[in-house]
PDB file of N, CA and C in Angstrom:
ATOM      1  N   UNK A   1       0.247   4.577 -18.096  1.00  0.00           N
ATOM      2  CA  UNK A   1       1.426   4.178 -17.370  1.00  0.00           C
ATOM      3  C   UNK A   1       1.042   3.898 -15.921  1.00  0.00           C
ATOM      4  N   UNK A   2       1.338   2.944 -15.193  1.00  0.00           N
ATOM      5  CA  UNK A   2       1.204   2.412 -13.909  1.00  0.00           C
ATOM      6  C   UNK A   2       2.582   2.769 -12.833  1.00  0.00           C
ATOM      7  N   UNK A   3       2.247   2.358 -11.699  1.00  0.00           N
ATOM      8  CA  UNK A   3       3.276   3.258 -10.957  1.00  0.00           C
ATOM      9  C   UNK A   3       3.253   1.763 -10.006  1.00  0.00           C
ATOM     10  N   UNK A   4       4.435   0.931  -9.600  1.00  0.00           N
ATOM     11  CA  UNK A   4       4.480   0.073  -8.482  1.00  0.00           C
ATOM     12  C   UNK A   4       5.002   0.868  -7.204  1.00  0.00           C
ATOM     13  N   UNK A   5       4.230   0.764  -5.720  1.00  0.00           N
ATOM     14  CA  UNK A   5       4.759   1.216  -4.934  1.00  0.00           C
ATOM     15  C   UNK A   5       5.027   0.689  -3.880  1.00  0.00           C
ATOM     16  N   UNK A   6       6.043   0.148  -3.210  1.00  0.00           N
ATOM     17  CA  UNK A   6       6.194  -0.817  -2.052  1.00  0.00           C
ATOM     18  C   UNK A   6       5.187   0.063  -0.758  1.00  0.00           C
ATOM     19  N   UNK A   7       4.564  -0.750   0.408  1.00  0.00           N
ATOM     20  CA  UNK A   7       3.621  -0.221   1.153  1.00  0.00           C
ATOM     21  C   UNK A   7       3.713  -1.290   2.749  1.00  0.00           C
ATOM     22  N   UNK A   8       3.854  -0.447   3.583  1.00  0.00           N
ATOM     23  CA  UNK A   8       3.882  -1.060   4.399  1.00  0.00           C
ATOM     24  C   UNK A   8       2.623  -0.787   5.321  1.00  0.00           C
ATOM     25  N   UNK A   9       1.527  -1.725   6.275  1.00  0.00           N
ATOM     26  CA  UNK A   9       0.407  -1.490   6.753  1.00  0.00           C
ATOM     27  C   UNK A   9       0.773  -0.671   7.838  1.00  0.00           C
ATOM     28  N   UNK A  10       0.155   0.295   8.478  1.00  0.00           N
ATOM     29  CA  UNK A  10       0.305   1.295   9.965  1.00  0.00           C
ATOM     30  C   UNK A  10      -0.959   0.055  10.429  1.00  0.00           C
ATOM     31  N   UNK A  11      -2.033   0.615  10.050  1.00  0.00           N
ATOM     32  CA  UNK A  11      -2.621   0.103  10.556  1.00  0.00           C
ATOM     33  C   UNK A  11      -4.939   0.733  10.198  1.00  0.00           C
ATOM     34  N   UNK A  12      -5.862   0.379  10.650  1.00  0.00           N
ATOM     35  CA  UNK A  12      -6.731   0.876  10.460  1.00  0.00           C
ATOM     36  C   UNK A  12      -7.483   1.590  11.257  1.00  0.00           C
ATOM     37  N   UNK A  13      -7.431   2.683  10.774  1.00  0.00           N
ATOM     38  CA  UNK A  13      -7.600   4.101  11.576  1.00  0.00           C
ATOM     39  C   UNK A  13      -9.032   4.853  11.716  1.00  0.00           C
ATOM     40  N   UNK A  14      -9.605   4.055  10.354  1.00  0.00           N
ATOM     41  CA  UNK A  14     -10.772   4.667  10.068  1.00  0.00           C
ATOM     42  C   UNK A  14     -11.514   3.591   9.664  1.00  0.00           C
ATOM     43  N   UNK A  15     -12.459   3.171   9.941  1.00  0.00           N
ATOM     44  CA  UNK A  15     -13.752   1.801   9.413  1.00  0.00           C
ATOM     45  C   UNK A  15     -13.709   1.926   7.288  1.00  0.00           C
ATOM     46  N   UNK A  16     -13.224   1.132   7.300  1.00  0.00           N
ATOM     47  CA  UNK A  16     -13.628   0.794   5.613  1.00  0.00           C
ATOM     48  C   UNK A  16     -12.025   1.340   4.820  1.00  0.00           C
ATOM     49  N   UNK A  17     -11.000   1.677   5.979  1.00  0.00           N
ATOM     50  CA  UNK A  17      -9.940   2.435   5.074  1.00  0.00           C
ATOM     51  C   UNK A  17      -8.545   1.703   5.662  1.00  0.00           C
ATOM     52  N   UNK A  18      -8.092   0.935   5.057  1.00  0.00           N
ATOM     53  CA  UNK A  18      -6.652   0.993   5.789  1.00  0.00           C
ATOM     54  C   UNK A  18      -5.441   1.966   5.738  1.00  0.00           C
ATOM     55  N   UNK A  19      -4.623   2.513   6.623  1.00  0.00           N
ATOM     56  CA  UNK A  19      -3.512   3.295   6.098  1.00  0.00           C
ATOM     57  C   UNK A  19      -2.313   2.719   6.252  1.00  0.00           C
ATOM     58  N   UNK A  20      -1.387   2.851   5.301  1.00  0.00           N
ATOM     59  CA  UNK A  20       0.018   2.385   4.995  1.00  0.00           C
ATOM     60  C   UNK A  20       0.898   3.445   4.605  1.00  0.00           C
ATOM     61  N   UNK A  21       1.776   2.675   4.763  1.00  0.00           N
ATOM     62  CA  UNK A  21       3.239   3.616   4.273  1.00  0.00           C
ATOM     63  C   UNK A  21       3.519   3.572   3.207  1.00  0.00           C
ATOM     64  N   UNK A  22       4.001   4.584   2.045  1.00  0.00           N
ATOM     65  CA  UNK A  22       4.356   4.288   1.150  1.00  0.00           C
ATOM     66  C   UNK A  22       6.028   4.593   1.051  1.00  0.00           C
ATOM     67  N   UNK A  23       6.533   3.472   0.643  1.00  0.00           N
ATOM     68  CA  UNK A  23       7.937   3.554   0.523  1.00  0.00           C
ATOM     69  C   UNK A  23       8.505   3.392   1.660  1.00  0.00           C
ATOM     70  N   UNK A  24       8.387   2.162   2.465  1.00  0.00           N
ATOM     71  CA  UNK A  24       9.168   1.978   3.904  1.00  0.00           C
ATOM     72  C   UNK A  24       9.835   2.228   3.662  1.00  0.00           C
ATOM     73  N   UNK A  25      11.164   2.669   4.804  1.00  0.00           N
ATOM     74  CA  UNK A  25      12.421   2.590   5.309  1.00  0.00           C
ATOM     75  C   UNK A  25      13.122   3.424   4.641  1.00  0.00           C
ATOM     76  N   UNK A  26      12.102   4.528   3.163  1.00  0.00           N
ATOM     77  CA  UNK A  26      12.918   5.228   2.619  1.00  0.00           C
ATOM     78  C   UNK A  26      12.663   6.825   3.344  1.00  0.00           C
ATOM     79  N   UNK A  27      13.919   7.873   3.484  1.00  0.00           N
ATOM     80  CA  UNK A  27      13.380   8.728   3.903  1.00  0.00           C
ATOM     81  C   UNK A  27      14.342   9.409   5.400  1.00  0.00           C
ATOM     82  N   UNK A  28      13.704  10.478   6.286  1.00  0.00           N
ATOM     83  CA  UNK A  28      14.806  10.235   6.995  1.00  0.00           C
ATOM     84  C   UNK A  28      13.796  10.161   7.913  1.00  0.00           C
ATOM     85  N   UNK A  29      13.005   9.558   8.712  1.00  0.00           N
ATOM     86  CA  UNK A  29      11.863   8.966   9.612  1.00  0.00           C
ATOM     87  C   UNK A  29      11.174   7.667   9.428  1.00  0.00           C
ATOM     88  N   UNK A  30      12.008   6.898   8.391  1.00  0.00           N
ATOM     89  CA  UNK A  30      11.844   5.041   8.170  1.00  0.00           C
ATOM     90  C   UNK A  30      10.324   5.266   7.527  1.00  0.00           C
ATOM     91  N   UNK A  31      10.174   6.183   6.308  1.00  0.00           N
ATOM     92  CA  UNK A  31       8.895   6.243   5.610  1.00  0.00           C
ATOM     93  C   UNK A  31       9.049   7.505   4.691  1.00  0.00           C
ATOM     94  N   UNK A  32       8.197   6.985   3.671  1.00  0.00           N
ATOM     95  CA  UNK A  32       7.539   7.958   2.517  1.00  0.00           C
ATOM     96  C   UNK A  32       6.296   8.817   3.086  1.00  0.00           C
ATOM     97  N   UNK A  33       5.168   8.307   2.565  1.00  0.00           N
ATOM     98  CA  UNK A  33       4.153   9.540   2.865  1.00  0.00           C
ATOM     99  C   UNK A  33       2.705   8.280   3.049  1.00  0.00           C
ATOM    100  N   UNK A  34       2.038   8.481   3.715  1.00  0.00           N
ATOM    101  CA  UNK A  34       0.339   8.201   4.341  1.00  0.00           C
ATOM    102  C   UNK A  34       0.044   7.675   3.004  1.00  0.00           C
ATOM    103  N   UNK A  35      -0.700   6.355   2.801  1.00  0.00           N
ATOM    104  CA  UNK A  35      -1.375   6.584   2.050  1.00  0.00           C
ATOM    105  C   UNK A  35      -2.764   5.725   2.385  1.00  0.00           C
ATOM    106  N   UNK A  36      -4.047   5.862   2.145  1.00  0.00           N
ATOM    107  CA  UNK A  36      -5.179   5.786   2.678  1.00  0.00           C
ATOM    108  C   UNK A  36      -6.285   4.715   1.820  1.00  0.00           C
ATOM    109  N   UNK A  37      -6.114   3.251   1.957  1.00  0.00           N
ATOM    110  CA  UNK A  37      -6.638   2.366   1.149  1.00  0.00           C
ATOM    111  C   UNK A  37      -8.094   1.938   1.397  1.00  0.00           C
ATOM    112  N   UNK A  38      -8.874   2.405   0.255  1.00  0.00           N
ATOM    113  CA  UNK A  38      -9.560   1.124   0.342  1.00  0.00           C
ATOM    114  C   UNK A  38      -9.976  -0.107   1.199  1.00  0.00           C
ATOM    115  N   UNK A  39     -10.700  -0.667   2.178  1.00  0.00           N
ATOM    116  CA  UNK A  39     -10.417  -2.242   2.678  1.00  0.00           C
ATOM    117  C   UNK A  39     -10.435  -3.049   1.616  1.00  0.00           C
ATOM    118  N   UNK A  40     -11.536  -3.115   1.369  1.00  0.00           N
ATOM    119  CA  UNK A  40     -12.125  -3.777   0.045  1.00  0.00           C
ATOM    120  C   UNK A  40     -10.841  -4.392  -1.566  1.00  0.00           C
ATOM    121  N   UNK A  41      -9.902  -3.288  -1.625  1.00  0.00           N
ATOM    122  CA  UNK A  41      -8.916  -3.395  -2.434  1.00  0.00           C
ATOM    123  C   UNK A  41      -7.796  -4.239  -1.803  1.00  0.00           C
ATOM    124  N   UNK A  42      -7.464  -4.791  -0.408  1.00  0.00           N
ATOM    125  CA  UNK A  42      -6.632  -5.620  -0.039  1.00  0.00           C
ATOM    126  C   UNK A  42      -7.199  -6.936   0.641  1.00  0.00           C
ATOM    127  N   UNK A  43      -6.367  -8.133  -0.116  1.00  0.00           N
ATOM    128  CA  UNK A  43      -7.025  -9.566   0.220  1.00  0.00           C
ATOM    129  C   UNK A  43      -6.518  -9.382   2.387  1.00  0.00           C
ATOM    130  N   UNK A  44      -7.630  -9.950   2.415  1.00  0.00           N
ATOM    131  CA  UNK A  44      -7.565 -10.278   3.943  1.00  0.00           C
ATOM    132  C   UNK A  44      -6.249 -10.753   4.424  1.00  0.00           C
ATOM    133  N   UNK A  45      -5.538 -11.181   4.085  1.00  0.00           N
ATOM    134  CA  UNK A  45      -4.211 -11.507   4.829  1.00  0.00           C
ATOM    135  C   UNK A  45      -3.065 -10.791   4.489  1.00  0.00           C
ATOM    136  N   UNK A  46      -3.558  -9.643   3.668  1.00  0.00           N
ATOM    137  CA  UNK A  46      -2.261  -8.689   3.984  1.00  0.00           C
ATOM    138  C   UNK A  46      -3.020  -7.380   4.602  1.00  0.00           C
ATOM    139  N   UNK A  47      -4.251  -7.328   5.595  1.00  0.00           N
ATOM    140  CA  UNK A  47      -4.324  -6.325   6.121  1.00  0.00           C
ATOM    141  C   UNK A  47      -3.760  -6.145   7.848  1.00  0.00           C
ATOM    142  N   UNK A  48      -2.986  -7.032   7.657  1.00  0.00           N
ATOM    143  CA  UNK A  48      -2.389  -6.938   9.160  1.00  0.00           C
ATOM    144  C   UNK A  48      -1.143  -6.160   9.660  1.00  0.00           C
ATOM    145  N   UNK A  49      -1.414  -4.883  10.730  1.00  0.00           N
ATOM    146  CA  UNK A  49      -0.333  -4.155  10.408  1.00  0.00           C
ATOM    147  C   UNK A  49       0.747  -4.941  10.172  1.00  0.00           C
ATOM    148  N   UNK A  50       2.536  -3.912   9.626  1.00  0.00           N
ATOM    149  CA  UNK A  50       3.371  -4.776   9.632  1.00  0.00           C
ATOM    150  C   UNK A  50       3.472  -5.153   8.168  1.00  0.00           C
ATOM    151  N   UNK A  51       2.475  -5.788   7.589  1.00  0.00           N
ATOM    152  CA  UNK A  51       2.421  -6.640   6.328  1.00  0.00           C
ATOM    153  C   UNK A  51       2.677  -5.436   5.286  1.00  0.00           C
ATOM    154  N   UNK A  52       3.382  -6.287   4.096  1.00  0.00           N
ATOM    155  CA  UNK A  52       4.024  -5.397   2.765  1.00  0.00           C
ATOM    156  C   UNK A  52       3.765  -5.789   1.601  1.00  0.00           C
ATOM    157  N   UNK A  53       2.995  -4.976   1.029  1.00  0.00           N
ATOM    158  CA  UNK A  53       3.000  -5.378  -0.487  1.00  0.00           C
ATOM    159  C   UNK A  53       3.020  -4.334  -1.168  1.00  0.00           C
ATOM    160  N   UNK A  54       2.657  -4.452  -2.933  1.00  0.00           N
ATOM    161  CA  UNK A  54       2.762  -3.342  -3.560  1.00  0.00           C
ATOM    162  C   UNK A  54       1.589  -2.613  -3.931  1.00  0.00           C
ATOM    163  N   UNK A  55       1.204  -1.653  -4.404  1.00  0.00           N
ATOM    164  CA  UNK A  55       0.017  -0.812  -4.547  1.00  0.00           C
ATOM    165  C   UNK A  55       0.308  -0.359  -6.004  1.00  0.00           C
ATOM    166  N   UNK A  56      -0.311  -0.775  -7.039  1.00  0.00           N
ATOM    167  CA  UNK A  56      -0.639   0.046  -8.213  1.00  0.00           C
ATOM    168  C   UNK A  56      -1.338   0.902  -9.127  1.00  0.00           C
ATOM    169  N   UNK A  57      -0.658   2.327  -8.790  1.00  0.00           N
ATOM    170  CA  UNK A  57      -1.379   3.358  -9.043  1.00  0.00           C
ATOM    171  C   UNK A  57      -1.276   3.920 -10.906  1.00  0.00           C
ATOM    172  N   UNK A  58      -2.181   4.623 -10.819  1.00  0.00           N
ATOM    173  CA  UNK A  58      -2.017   4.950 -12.204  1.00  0.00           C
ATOM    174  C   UNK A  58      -1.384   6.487 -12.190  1.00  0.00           C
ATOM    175  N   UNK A  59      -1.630   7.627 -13.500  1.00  0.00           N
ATOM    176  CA  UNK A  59      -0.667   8.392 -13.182  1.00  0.00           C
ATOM    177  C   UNK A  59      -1.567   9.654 -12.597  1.00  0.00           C
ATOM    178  N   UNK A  60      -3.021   9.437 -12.203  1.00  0.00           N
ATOM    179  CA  UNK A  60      -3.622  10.504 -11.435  1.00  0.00           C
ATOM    180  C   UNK A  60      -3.214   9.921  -9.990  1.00  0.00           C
ATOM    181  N   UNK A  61      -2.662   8.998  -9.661  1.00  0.00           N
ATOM    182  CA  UNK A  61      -2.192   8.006  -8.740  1.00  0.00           C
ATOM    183  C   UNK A  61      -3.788   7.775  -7.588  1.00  0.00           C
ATOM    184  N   UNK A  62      -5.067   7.055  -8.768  1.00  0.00           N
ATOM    185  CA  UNK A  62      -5.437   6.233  -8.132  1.00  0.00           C
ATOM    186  C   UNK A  62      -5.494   4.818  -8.287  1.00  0.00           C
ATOM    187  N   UNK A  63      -5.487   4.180  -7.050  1.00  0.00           N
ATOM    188  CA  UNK A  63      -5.207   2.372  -6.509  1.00  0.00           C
ATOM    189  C   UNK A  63      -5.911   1.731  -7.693  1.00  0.00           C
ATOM    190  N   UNK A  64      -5.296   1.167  -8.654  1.00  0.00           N
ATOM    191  CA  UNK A  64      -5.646  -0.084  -9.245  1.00  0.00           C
ATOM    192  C   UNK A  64      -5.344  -1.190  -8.762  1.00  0.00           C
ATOM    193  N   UNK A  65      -4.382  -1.694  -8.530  1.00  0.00           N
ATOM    194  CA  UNK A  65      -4.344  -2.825  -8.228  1.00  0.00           C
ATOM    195  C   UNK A  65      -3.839  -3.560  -7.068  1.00  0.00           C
ATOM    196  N   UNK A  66      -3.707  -4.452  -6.219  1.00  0.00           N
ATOM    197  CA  UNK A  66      -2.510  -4.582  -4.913  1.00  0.00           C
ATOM    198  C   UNK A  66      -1.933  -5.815  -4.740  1.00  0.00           C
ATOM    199  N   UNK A  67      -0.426  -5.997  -5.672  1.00  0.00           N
ATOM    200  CA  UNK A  67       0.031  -7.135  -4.946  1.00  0.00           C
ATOM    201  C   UNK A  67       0.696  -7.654  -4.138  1.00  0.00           C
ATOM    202  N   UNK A  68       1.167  -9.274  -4.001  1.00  0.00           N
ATOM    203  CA  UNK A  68       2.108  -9.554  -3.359  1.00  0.00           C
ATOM    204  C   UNK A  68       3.440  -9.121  -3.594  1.00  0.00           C
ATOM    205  N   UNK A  69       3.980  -8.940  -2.333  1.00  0.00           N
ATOM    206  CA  UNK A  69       5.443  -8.235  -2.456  1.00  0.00           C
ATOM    207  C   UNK A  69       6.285  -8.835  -3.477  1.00  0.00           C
ATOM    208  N   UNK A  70       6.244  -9.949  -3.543  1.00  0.00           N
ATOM    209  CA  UNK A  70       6.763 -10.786  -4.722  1.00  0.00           C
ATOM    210  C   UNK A  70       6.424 -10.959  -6.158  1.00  0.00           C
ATOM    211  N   UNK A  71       5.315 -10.160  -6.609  1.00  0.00           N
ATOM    212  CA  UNK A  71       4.372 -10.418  -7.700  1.00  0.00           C
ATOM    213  C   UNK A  71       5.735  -9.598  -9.019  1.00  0.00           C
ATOM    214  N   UNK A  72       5.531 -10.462 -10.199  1.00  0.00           N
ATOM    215  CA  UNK A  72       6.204  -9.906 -11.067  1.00  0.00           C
ATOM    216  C   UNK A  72       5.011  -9.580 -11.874  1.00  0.00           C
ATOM    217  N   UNK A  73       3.625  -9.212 -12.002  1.00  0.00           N
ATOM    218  CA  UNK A  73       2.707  -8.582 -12.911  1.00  0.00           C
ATOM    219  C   UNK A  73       2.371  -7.347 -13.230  1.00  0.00           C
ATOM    220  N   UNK A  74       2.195  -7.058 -13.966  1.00  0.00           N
ATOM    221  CA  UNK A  74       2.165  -5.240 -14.260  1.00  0.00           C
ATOM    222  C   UNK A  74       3.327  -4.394 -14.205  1.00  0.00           C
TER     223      UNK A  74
END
């Protein structure tokens, strides 16, 4: 079973890792919880803070896959 999670970029904090939000705007501080990507796992033009897409985790919830906010796959 796969898990879609909306993600919004903070920004890169650490060389080789981006961190994002998981679950903008939900919450009572306009966010879910840290979550700590991969570079390598996001195409170059959505690593700019700001930018949103989805993150698909599995159910040990590690990153398989990352799409566009719009993607109807998986």
């Amino acid at each position: 079973m796969f898990y879609k999670v909306p993600v919004q970029v903070l920004g890169c904090l650490r060389p080789g890792i981006i961190t994002v939000i998981g679950f903008p705007g939900v919450g009572m501080v306009d966010g879910g919880n840290f979550m700590h990507i991969p570079t390598e796992l996001i195409p170059v033009d959505l690593r700019m803070p700001n930018s949103e897409f989805i993150v698909v985790c599995d159910q040990r919830r590690d990153f398989i896959q990352v799409l566009s906010k719009d993607s109807d796959t998986i």
